[in-house]
Protein backbone atom coordinates (compact mmCIF):
# COMPACT_ATOMS: atom_id res chain seq x y z
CA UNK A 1 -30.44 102.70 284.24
CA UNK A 2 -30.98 105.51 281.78
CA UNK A 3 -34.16 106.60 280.57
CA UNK A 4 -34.54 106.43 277.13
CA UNK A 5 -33.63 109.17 274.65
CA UNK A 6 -36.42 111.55 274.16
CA UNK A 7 -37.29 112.69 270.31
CA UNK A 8 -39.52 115.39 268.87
CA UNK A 9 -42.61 114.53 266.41
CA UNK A 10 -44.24 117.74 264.96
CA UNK A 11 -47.04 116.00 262.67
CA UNK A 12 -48.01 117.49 259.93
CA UNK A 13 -49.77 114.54 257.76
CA UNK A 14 -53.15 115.84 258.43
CA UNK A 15 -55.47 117.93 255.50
CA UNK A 16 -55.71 120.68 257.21
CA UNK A 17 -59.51 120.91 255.72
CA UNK A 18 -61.09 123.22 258.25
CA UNK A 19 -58.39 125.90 258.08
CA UNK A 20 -57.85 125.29 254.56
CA UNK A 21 -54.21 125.62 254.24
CA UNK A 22 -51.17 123.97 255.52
CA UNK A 23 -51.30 124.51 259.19
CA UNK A 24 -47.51 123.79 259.76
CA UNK A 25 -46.56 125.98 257.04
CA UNK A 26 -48.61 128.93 258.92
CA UNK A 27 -46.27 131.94 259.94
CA UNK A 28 -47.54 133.88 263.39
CA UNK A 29 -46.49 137.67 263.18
CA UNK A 30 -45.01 137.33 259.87
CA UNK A 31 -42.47 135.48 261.18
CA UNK A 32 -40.92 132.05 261.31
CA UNK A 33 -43.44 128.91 259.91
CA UNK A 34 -44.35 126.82 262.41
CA UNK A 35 -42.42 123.98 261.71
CA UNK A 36 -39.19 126.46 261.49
CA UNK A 37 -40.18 127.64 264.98
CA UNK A 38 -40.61 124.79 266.54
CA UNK A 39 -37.47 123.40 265.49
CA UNK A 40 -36.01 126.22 266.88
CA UNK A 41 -37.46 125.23 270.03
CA UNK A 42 -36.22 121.54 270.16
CA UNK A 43 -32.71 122.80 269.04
CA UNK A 44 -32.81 124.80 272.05
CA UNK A 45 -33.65 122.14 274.42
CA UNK A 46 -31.41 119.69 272.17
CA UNK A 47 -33.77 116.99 271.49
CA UNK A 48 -33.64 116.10 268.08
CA UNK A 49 -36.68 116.87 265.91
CA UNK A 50 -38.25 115.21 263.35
CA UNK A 51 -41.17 116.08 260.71
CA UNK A 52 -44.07 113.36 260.79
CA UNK A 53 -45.71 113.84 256.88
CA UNK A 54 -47.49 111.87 254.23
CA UNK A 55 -45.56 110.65 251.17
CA UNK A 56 -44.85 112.79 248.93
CA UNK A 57 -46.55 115.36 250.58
CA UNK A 58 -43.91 118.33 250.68
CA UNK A 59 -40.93 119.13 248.14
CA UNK A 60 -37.83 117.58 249.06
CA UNK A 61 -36.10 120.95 248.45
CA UNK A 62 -38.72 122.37 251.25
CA UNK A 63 -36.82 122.89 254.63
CA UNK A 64 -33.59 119.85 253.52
CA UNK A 65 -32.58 120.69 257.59
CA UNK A 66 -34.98 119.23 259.02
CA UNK A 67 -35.14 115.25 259.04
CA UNK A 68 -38.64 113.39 258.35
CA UNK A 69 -40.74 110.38 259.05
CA UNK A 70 -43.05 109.63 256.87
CA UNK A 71 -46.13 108.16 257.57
CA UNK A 72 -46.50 104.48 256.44
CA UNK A 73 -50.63 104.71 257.06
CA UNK A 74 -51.50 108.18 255.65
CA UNK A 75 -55.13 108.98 256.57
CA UNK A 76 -54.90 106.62 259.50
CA UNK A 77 -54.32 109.59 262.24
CA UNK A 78 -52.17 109.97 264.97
CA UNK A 79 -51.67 106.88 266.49
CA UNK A 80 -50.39 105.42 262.67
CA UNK A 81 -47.49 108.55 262.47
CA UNK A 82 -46.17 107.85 266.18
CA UNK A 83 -46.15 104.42 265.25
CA UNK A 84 -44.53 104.84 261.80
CA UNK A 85 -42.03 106.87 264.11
CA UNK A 86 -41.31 104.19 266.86
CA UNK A 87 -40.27 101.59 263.61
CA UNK A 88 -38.26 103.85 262.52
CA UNK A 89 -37.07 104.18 265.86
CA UNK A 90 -37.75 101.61 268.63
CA UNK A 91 -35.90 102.21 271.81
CA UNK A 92 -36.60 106.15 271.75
CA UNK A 93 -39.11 107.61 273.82
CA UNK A 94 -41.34 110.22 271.18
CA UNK A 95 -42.72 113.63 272.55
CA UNK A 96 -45.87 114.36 269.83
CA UNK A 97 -46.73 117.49 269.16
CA UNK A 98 -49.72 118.86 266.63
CA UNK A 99 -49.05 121.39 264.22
CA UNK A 100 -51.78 123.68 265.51
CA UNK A 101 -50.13 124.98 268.93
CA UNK A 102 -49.25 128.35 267.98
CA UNK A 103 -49.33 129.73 271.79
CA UNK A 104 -47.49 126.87 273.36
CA UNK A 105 -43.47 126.87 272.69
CA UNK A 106 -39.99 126.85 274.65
CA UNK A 107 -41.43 126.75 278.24
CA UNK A 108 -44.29 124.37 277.83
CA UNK A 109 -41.81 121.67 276.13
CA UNK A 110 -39.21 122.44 278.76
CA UNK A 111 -41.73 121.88 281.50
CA UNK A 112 -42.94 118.48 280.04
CA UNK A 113 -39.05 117.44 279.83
CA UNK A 114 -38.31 118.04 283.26
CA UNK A 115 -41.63 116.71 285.05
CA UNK A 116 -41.17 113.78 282.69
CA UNK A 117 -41.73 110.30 284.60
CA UNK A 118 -39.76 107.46 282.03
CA UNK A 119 -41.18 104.44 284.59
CA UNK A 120 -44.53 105.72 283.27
CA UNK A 121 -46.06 104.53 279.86
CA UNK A 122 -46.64 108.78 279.43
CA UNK A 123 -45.86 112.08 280.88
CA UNK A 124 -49.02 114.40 279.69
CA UNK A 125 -50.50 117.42 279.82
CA UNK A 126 -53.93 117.65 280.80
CA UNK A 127 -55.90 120.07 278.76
CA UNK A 128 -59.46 120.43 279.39
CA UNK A 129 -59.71 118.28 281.52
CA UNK A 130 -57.81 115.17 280.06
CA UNK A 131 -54.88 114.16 278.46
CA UNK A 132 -54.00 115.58 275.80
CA UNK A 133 -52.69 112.96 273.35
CA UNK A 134 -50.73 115.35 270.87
CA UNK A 135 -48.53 116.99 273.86
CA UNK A 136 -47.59 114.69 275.38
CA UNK A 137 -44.14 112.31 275.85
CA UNK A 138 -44.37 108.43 275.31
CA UNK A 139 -42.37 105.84 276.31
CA UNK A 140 -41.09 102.70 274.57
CA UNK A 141 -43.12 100.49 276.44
CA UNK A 142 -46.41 102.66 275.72
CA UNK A 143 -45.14 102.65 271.91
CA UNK A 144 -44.84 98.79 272.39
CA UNK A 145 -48.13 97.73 273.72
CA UNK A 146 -49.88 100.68 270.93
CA UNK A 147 -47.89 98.96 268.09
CA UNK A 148 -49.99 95.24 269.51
CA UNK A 149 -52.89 97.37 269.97
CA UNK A 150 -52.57 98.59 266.27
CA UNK A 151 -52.69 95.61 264.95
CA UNK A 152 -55.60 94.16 267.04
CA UNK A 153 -57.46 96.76 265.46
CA UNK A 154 -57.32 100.15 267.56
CA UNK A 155 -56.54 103.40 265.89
CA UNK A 156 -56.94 105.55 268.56
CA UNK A 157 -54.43 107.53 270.16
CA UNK A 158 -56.95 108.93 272.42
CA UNK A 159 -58.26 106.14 273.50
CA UNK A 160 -54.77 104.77 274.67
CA UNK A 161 -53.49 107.48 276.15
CA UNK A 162 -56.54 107.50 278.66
CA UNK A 163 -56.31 103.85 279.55
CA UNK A 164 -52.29 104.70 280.17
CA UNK A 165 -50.71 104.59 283.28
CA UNK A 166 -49.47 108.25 282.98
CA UNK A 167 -48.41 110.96 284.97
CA UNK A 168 -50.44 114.17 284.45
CA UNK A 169 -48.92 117.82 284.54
CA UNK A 170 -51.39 120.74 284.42
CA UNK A 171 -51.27 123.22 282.08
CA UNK A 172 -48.39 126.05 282.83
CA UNK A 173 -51.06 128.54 280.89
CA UNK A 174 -54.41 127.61 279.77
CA UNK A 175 -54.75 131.18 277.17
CA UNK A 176 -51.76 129.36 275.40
CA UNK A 177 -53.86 126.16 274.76
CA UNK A 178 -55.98 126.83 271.86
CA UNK A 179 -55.69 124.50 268.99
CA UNK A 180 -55.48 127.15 265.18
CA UNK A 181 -58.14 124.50 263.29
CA UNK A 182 -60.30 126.99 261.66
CA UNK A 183 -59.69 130.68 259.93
CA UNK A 184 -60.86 132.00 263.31
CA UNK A 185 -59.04 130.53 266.03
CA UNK A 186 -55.70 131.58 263.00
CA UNK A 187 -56.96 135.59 263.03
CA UNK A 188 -57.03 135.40 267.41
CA UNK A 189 -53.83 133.35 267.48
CA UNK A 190 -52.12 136.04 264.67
CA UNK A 191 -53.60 139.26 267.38
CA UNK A 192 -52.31 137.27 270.56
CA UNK A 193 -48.56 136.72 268.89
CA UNK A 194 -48.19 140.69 267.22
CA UNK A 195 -49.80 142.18 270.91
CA UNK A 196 -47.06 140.19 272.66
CA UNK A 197 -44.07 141.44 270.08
CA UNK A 198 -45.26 144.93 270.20
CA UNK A 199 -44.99 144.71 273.89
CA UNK A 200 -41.65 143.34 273.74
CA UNK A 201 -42.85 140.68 276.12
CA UNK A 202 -41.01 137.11 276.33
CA UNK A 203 -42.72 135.44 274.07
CA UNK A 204 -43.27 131.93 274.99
CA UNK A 205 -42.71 130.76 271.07
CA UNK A 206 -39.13 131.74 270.90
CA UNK A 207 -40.15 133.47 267.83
C-alpha cells in the first residue's frame, strides 16, 4: 500500500509582531524572499507547495505561481492552518514548515523525506530537545484525530505533536536551527547567509 502523498505548508498567517515586518516576505543576501526560496526548494524535491495565509492578507497579483490555503481560523495558530489545509485536502500527508527558518533549506527537507515513517502519526525533527511542531511531516491519521481534537477544544499543535506516536530525526545541523523572530536573530541570519555566498560554499538554502 502506498503511503500517502506528501505536500508542503510554508505558513505565513502569523503578525509577524516581534520582527515587525513580514517574515516570509524577508530576502537573505539580497536575494530570493523566503517564500520564493522555499518554493524553489519543494520544486526541487517535487512535492507540491502551498502558501498557508490569512484572508485577504496578500495581493492576489503577489507571487500568482504559487497556490494558497487560506486559513479558515485566522489568529487561531498553527494547528487551525494545518487543519484548514487537511479540508482542503484530506488524504495528503502535510510537511509544515514556519516562515522563520532562514538556515534550514534543500538538505534538511530532503532528510525529513527520506527518514519519513508514513505508519507513524509524524516524522519530526527534534530541536532542542523536542519535537519541533513546525518541521515536521504529518500523516492523515495524525490530521484526523487533530481535526476531533480541534473541535473538543485543543488548539495546540504542540501539545499534539508530543502526545504523537512519532518517529524523531535529530537535527542534520543545529547552527542552521535558529528561528528569525526578532530584528536580531534577522541581522545574524543576514551575516551567516552573505559569509556563506562570499565563500562560495553550498549553501544549504538553494539560494
Amino acid at each position: 500500500m502506498s503511503a500517502p502523498q506528501v505536500q508542503g505548508l510554508f505558513l505565513s498567517g502569523g503578525h509577524s509582531q516581534r520582527m515587525g515586518t513580514d517574515k516570509g516576505l524577508l530576502c537573505y543576501g539580497g536575494q530570493q524572499t523566503e517564500i520564493e526560496r522555499w518554493k524553489a526548494v519543494f520544486d526541487q524535491l517535487h512535492v507540491p507547495f502551498f502558501w498557508s495565509q490569512r484572508p485577504a492578507q496578500y495581493p492576489a497579483d503577489l507571487f500568482p505561481h504559487i497556490p494558497r490555503v487560506i486559513d479558515r481560523h485566522p489568529g487561531s495558530g498553527p494547528l487551525a492552518a494545518l487543519l484548514s489545509a487537511h479540508r482542503w485536502a484530506p488524504t495528503s500527508a502535510w510537511l509544515v514548515l514556519a516562515c522563520d527558518w532562514p538556515l534550514l533549506g534543500f538538505e534538511d527537507m530532503q532528510h525529513l523525506l527520506q527518514n519519513r515513517r508514513s505508519d507513524l502519526s509524524a516524522t519530526s525533527y527534534v530541536h532542542q530537545g523536542r519535537r519541533e511542531p513546525l518541521c515536521s511531516l504529518y500523516e492523515p491519521d495524525f490530521l484526523r484525530a487533530a481535526e476531533a481534537s480541534w473541535q473538543a477544544g485543543e488548539s495546540s499543535l504542540n501539545r499534539l505533536l508530543q502526545a504523537a506516536t512519532a518517529w524523531e530525526i535529530p537535527a542534520l545541523d543545529a547552527k542552521r536551527w535558529m528561528n528569525a523572530n526578532d530584528e536580531a536573530a534577522r541581522q545574524h541570519a543576514e551575516v551567516t547567509v552573505r559569509q556563506a555566498t562570499s565563500q562560495n560554499l553550498p549553501h544549504q538554502n538553494a539560494r
